[in-house]
Protein backbone atom coordinates (compact mmCIF):
# COMPACT_ATOMS: atom_id res chain seq x y z
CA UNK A 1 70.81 91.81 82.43
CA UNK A 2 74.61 91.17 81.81
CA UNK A 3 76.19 89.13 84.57
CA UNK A 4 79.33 90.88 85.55
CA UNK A 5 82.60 89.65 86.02
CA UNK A 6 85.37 90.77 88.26
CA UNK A 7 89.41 89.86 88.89
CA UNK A 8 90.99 90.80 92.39
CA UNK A 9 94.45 90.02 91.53
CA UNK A 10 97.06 90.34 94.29
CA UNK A 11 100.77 90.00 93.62
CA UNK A 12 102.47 87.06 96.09
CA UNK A 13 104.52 88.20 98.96
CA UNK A 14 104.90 91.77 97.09
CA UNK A 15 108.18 92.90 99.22
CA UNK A 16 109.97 89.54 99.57
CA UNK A 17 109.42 88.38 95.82
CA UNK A 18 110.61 91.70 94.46
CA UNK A 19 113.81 91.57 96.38
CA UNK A 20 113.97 87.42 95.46
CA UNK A 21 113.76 89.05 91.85
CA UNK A 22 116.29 91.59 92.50
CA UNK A 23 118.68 88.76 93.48
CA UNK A 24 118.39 86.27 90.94
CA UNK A 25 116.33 84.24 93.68
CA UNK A 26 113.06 82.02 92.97
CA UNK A 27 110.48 83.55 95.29
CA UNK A 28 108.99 80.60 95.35
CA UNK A 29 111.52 78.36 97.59
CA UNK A 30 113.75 81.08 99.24
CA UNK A 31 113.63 81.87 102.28
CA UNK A 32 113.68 85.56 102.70
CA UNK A 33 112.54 88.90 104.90
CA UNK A 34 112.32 91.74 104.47
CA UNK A 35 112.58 94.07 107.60
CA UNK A 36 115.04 97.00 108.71
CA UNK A 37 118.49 95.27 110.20
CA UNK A 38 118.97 98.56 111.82
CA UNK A 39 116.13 98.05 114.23
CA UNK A 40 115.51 95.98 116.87
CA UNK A 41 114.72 91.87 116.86
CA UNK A 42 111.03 93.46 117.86
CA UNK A 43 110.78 95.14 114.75
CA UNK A 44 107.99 93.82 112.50
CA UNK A 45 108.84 92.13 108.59
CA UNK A 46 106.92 93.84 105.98
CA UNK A 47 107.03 90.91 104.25
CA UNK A 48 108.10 87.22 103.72
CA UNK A 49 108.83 84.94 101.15
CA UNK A 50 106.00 82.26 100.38
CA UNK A 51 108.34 79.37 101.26
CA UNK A 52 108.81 81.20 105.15
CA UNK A 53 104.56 81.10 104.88
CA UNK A 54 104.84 77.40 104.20
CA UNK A 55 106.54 76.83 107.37
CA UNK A 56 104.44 78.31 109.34
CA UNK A 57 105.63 81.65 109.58
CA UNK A 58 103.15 84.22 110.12
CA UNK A 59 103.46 87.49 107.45
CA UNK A 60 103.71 90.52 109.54
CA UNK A 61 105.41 88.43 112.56
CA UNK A 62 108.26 90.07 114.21
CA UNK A 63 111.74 89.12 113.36
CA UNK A 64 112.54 87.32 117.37
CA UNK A 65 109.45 85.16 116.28
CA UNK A 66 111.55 83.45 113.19
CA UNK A 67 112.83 80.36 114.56
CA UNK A 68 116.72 80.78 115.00
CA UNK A 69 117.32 77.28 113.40
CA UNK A 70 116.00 79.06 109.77
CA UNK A 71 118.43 80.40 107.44
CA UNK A 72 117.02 83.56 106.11
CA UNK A 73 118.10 86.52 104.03
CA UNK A 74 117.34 90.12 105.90
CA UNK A 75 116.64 92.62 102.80
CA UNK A 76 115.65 95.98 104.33
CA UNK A 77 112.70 97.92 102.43
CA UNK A 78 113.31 99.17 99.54
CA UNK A 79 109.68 101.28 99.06
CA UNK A 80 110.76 102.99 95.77
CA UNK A 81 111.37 99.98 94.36
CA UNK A 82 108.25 98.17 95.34
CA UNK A 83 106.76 101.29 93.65
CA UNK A 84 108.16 101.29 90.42
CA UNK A 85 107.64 96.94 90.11
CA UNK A 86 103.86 97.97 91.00
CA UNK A 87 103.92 100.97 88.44
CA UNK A 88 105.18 98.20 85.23
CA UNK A 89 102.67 95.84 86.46
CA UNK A 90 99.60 98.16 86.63
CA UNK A 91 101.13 98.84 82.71
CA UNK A 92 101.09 95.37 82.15
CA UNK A 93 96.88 95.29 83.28
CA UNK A 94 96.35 98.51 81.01
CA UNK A 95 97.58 96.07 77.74
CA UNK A 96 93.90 94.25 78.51
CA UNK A 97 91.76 96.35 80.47
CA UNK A 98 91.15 100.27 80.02
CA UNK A 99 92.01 102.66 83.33
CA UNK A 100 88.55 102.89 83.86
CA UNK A 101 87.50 99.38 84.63
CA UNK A 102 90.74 99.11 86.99
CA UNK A 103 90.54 100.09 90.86
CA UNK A 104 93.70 99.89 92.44
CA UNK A 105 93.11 98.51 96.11
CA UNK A 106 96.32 98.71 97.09
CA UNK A 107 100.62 98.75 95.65
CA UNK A 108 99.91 94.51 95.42
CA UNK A 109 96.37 94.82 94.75
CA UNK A 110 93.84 95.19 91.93
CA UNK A 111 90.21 95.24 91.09
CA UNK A 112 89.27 94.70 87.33
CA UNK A 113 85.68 94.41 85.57
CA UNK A 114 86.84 92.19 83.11
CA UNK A 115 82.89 91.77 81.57
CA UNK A 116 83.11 93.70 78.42
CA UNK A 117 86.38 91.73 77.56
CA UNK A 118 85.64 88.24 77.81
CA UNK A 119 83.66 88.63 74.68
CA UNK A 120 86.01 90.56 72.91
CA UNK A 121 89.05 88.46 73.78
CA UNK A 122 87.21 84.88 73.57
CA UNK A 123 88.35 84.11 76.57
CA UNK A 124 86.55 82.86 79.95
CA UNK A 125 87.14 85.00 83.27
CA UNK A 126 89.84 82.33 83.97
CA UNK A 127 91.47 82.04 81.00
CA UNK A 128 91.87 85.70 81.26
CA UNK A 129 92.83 85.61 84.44
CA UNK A 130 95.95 83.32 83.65
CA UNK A 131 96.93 85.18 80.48
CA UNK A 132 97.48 88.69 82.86
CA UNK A 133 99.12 86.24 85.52
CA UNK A 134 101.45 84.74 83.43
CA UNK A 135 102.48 88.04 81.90
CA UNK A 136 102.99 89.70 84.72
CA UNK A 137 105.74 86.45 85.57
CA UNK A 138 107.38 86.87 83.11
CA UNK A 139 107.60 90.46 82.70
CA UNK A 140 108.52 90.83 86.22
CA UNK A 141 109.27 87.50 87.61
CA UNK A 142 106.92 88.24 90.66
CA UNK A 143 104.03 85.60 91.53
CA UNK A 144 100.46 86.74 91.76
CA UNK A 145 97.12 84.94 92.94
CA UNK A 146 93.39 85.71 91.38
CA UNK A 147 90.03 85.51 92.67
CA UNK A 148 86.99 85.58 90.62
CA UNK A 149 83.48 86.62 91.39
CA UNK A 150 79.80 88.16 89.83
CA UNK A 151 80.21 90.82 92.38
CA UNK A 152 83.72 93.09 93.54
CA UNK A 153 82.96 91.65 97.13
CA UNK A 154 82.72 87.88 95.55
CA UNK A 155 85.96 88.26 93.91
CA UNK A 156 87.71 89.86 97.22
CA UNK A 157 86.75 86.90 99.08
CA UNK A 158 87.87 84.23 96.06
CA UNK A 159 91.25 85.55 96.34
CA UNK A 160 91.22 85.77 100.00
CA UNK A 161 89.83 82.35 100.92
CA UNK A 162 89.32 80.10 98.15
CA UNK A 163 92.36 80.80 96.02
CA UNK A 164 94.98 79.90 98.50
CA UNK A 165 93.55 75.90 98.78
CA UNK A 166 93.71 75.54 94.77
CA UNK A 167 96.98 74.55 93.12
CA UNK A 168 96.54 77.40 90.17
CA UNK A 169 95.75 79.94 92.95
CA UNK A 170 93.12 80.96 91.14
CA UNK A 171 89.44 81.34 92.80
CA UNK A 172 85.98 81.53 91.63
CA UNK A 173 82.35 82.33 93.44
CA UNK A 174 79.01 83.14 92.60
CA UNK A 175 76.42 83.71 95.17
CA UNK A 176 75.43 80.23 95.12
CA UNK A 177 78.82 78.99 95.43
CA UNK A 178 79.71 81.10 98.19
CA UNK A 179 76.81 80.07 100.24
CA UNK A 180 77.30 75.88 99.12
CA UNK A 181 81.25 76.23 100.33
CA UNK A 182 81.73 79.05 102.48
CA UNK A 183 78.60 79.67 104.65
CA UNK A 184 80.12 77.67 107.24
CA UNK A 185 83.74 79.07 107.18
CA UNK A 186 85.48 80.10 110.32
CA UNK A 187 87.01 82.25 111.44
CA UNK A 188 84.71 84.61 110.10
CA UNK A 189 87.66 87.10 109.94
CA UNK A 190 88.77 85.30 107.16
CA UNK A 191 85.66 87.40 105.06
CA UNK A 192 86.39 91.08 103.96
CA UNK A 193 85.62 93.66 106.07
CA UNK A 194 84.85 91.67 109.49
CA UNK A 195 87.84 92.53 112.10
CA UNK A 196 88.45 91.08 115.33
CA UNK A 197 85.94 93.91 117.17
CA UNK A 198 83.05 92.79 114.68
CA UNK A 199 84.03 89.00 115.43
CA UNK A 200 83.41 89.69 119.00
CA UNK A 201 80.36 91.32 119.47
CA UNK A 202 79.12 88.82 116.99
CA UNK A 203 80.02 85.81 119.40
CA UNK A 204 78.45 87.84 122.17
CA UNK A 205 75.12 87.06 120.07
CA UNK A 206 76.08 83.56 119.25
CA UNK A 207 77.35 84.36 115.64
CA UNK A 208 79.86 82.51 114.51
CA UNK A 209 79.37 82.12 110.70
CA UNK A 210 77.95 84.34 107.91
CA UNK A 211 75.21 81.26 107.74
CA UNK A 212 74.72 82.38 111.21
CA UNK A 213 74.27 85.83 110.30
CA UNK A 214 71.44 85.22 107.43
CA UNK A 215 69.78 83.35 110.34
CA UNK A 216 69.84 86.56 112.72
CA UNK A 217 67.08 88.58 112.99
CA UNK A 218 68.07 91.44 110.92
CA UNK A 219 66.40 94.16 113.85
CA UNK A 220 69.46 92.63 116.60
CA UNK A 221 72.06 93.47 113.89
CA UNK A 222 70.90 97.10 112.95
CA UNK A 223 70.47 97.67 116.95
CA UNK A 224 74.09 96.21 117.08
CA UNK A 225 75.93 98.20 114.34
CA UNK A 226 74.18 100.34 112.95
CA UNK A 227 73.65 101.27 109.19
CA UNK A 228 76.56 99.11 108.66
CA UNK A 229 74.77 96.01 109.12
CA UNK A 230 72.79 96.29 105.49
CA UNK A 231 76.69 95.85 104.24
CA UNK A 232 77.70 92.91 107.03
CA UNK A 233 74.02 91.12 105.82
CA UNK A 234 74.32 91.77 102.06
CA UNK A 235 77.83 89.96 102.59
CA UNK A 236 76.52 86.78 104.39
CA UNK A 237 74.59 86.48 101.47
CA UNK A 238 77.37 86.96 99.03
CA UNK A 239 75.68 90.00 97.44
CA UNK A 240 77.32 93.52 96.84
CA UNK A 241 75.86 96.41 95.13
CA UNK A 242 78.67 98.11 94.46
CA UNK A 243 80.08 98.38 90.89
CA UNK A 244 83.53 99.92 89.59
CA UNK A 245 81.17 102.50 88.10
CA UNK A 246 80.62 103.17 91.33
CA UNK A 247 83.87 103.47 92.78
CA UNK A 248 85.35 105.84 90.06
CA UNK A 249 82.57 108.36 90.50
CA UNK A 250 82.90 108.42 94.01
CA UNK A 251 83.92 111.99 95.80
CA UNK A 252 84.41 112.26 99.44
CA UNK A 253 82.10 114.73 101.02
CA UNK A 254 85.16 115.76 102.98
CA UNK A 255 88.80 115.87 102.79
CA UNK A 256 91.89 115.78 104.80
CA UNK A 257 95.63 115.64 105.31
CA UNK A 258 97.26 113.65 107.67
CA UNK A 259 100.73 112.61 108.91
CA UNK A 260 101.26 110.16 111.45
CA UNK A 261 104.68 109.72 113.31
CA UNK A 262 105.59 107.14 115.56
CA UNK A 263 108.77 108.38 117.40
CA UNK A 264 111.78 105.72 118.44
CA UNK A 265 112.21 106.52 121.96
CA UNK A 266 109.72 108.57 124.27
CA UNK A 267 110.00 112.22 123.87
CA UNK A 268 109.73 115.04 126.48
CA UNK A 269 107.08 118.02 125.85
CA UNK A 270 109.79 120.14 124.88
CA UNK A 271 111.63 118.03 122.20
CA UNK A 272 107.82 116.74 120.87
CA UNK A 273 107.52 120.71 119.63
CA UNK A 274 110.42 120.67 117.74
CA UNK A 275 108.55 117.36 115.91
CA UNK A 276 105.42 119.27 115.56
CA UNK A 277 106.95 122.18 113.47
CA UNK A 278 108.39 119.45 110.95
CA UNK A 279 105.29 117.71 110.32
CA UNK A 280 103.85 121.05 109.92
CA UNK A 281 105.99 121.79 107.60
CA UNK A 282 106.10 118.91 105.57
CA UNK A 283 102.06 119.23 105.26
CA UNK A 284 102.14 123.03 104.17
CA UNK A 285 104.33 122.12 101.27
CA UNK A 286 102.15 119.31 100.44
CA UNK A 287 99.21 121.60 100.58
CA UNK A 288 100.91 124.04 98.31
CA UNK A 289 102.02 121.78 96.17
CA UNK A 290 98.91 120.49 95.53
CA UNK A 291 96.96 123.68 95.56
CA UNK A 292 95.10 123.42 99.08
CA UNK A 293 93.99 125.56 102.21
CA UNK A 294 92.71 123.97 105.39
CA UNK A 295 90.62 125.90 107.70
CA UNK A 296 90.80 123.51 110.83
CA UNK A 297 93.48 121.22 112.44
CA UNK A 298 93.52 118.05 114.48
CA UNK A 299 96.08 117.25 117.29
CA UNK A 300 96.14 113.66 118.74
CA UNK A 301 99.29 112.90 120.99
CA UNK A 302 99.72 109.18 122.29
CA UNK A 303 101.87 109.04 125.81
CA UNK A 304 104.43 106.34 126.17
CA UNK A 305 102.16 102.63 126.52
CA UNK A 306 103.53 102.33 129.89
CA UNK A 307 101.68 104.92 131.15
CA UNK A 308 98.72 103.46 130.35
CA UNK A 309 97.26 107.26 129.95
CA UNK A 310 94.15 107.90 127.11
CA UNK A 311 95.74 110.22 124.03
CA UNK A 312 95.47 113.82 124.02
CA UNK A 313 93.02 115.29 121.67
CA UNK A 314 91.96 118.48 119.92
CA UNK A 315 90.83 120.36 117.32
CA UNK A 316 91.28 124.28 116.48
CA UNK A 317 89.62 126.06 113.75
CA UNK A 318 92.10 129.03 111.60
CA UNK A 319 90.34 132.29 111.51
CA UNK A 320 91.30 132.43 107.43
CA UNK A 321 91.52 129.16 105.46
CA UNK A 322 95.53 128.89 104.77
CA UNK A 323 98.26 126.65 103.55
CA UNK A 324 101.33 128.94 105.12
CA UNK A 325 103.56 127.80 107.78
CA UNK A 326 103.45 131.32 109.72
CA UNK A 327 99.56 131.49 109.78
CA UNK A 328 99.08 127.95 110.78
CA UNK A 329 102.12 127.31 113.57
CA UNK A 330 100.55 129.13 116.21
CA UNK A 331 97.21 127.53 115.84
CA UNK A 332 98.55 123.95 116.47
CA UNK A 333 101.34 125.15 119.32
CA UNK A 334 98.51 126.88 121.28
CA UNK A 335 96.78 123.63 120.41
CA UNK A 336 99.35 121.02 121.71
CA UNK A 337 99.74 123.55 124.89
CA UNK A 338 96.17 123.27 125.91
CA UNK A 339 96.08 119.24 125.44
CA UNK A 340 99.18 117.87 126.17
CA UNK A 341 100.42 116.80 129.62
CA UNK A 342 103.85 118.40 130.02
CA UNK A 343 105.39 115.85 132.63
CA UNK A 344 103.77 113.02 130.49
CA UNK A 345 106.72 110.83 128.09
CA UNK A 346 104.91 111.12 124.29
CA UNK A 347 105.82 108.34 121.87
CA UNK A 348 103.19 109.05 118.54
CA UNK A 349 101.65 112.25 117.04
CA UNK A 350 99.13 112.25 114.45
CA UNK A 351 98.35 115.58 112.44
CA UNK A 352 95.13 115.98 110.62
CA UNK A 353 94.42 119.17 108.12
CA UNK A 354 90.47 118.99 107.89
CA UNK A 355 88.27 120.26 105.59
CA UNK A 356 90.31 120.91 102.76
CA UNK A 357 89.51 122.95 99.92
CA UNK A 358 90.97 123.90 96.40
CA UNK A 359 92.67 127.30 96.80
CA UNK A 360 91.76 130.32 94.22
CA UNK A 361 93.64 133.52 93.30
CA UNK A 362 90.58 135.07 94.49
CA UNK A 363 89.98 133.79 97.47
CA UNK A 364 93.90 134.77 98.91
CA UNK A 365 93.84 138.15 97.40
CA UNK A 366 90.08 138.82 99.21
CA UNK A 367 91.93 137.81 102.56
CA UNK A 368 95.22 138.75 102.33
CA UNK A 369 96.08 140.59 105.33
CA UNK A 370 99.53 141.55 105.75
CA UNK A 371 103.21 140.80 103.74
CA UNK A 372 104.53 138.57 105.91
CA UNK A 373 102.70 135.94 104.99
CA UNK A 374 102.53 136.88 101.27
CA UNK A 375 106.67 136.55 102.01
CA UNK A 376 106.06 133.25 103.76
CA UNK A 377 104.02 131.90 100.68
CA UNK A 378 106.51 133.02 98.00
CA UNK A 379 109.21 130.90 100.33
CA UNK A 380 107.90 128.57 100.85
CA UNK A 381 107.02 128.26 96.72
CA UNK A 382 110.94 128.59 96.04
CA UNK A 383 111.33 125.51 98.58
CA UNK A 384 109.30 123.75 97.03
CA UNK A 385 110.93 124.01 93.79
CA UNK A 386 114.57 123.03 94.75
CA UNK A 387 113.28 120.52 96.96
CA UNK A 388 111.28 118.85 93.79
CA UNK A 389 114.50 119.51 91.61
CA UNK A 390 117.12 118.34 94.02
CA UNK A 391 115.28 115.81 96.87
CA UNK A 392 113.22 116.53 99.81
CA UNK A 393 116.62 116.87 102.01
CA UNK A 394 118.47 119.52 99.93
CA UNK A 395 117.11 122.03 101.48
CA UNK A 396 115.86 121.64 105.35
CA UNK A 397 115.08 124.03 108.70
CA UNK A 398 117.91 124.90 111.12
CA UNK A 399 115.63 123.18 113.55
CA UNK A 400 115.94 119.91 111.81
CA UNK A 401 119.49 119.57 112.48
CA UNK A 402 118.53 120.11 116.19
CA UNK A 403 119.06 117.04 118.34
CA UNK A 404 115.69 114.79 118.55
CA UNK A 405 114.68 116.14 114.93
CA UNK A 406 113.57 113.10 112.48
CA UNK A 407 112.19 115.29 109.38
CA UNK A 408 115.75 114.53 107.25
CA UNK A 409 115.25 110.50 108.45
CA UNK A 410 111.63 111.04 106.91
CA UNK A 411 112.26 112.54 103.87
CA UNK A 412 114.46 109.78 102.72
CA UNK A 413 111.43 106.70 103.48
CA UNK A 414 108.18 106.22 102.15
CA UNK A 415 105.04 105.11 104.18
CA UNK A 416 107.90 105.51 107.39
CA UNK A 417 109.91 103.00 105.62
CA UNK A 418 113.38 103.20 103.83
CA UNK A 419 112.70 104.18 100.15
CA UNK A 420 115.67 102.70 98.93
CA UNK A 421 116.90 103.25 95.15
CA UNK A 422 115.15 102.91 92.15
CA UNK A 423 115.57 99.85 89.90
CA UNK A 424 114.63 102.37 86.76
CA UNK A 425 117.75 103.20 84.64
């Protein structure tokens, strides 16, 4: 049987380098973050420039955590423009590797099954590896990293771990590798898929290596977590089953829709209504837009920290499966009524659409019930329109020029971050 081969190639410092680029900086030796001047000293940098890593500067720190004696330059997000730099680089894989043997793990992120082209390009796995690096330099000017492996989970770790202590920041493992260099690791959270919670109740056992782990009786692991320990063991030993095959004819059993919204101050009952008819309305147009009913909604409401009080939760199903505004309002009021404290300061609200389902012609004319909301589905198709022609903001609610309202602040960031302009001409 064919060994395979995998890349994981990540793109340095995605953020920072792009706006480096944008300035005519090397992203390489300047110091640079990129975080929202507008906010507070507590708010957190998406992203920093490799030579603010080299210092010592945690990624993801907050910006009061930069020492004040470094000179830095504050670029504030620019999420569009990260987006189309990610868009000409995932062109710049599709010159060597078709669509189907590329997973896309993230906007700075790749997976490729580079097997069927080593032979076809006479090239080893590296040598590849360094051709679709260097391209993507000079194409874009942004920096990437590579890891190598036999197996998807191999080549995750490569990049991760091993490809940051080589000078061409480029990593390679095979199983026997893996378990020669890296059995005795730590921290363990340095490996894919183990998080601080898995760290812990490992320790509790006296785990504190994936060596350790292959050492475990397997029966205290499956007791411990579950079916998910066949994944945490086949990792110790370096193996993964998983191929891109795999991951491209994957189909969730269920779907959903979900908006999240953390809010700037603390909000009162009252005002946190008028933020639950935007996001409502913002997730009916997506569902319309994208041809989907939902027959249940979720409700989670999370109270200032200070009050140290558990989140409100709930679920309510819709009588008729629906993507209209009118039918599904007074579901999630009645909803947030029953669940929410009203003397209780609110600070996040997460909205989930569950079960969703492709929408036929059939299936709304059987259940149509009444005009108005055959009225309310025609509007809100003509809103969708201009909105698509003209931006997300050219046409808005009276209730989102209402005092407390963020939906027009929203519609101009991506991911809850400033979208900035495009760098496309």
């Amino acid at each position: 049987m064919e060994e395979r081969m995998y890349l994981c190639i990540d793109l340095k410092s995605f953020y920072a380098c792009v706006e480096c680029v944008e300035r005519g900086l090397d992203p390489m030796t300047s110091h640079l973050v990129v975080a929202d001047p507008k906010r507070s000293e507590k708010t957190i940098c998406l992203a920093i420039s490799p030579s603010l890593k080299a210092l010592g500067i945690k990624n993801r720190c907050r910006v009061f955590q930069i020492p004040k004696n470094i000179k830095y330059i504050m670029a504030p997000p620019r999420m569009k423009r990260y987006m189309d730099y990610s868009a000409d680089i995932y062109a710049i894989y599709l010159k060597y590797i078709a669509k189907e043997d590329i997973h896309v793990y993230s906007i700075d992120e790749v997976f490729l099954d580079v097997t069927p082209y080593l032979s076809m390009y006479q090239l080893t796995a590296k040598e590849l590896a360094v051709t679709i690096m260097e391209d993507i330099k000079n194409t874009t000017g942004i920096p990437a990293t590579a890891g190598i492996g036999t197996n998807l989970y191999l080549a995750k770790v490569a990049l991760d771990i091993t490809a940051k202590h080589v000078e061409d920041n480029i990593g390679y493992l095979d199983e026997k590798k893996y378990q020669k260099t890296l059995w005795n690791h730590r921290p363990i959270t340095d490996f894919w898929r183990v998080g601080k919670g898995t760290k812990k109740r490992l320790e509790s056992i006296g785990i504190m290596t994936m060596k350790d782990i292959t050492l475990t009786d397997e029966n205290i692991l499956y007791q411990m977590f579950g079916v998910d320990a066949e994944l945490l063991i086949d990792h110790a030993w370096g193996r993964e089953t998983t191929t891109m095959e795999d991951i491209k004819a994957y189909k969730p059993k269920k779907t959903s829709l979900t908006r999240s919204q953390v809010l700037k101050r603390d909000y009162s009952f009252e005002e946190c209504t008028l933020i639950i008819k935007e996001m409502i309305d913002a997730l009916c147009l997506d569902m319309l837009d994208k041809n989907l009913v939902t027959q249940s909604i979720s409700l989670i409401i999370e109270y200032s920290r200070e009050m140290k009080k558990k989140p409100a939760v709930g679920t309510r199903s819709i009588r008729t499966a629906s993507n209209s505004y009118s039918v599904i309002l007074p579901y999630v009021l009645d909803l947030y009524e029953g669940i929410v404290q009203r003397d209780m300061p609110i600070r996040k609200v997460n909205i989930s659409y569950n079960h969703i389902v492709e929408e036929t012609y059939e299936q709304y004319e059987l259940f149509k019930e009444d005009k108005e909301e055959d009225q309310d589905r025609k509007l809100q198709k003509a809103v969708l329109e201009i909105k698509k022609r003209f931006g997300k903001n050219a046409l808005i609610r009276g209730m989102d020029l209402q005092e407390g309202g963020t939906a027009r602040e929203r519609n101009e960031q991506i991911g809850g971050h400033r979208s900035g302009e495009s760098h496309r001409a």
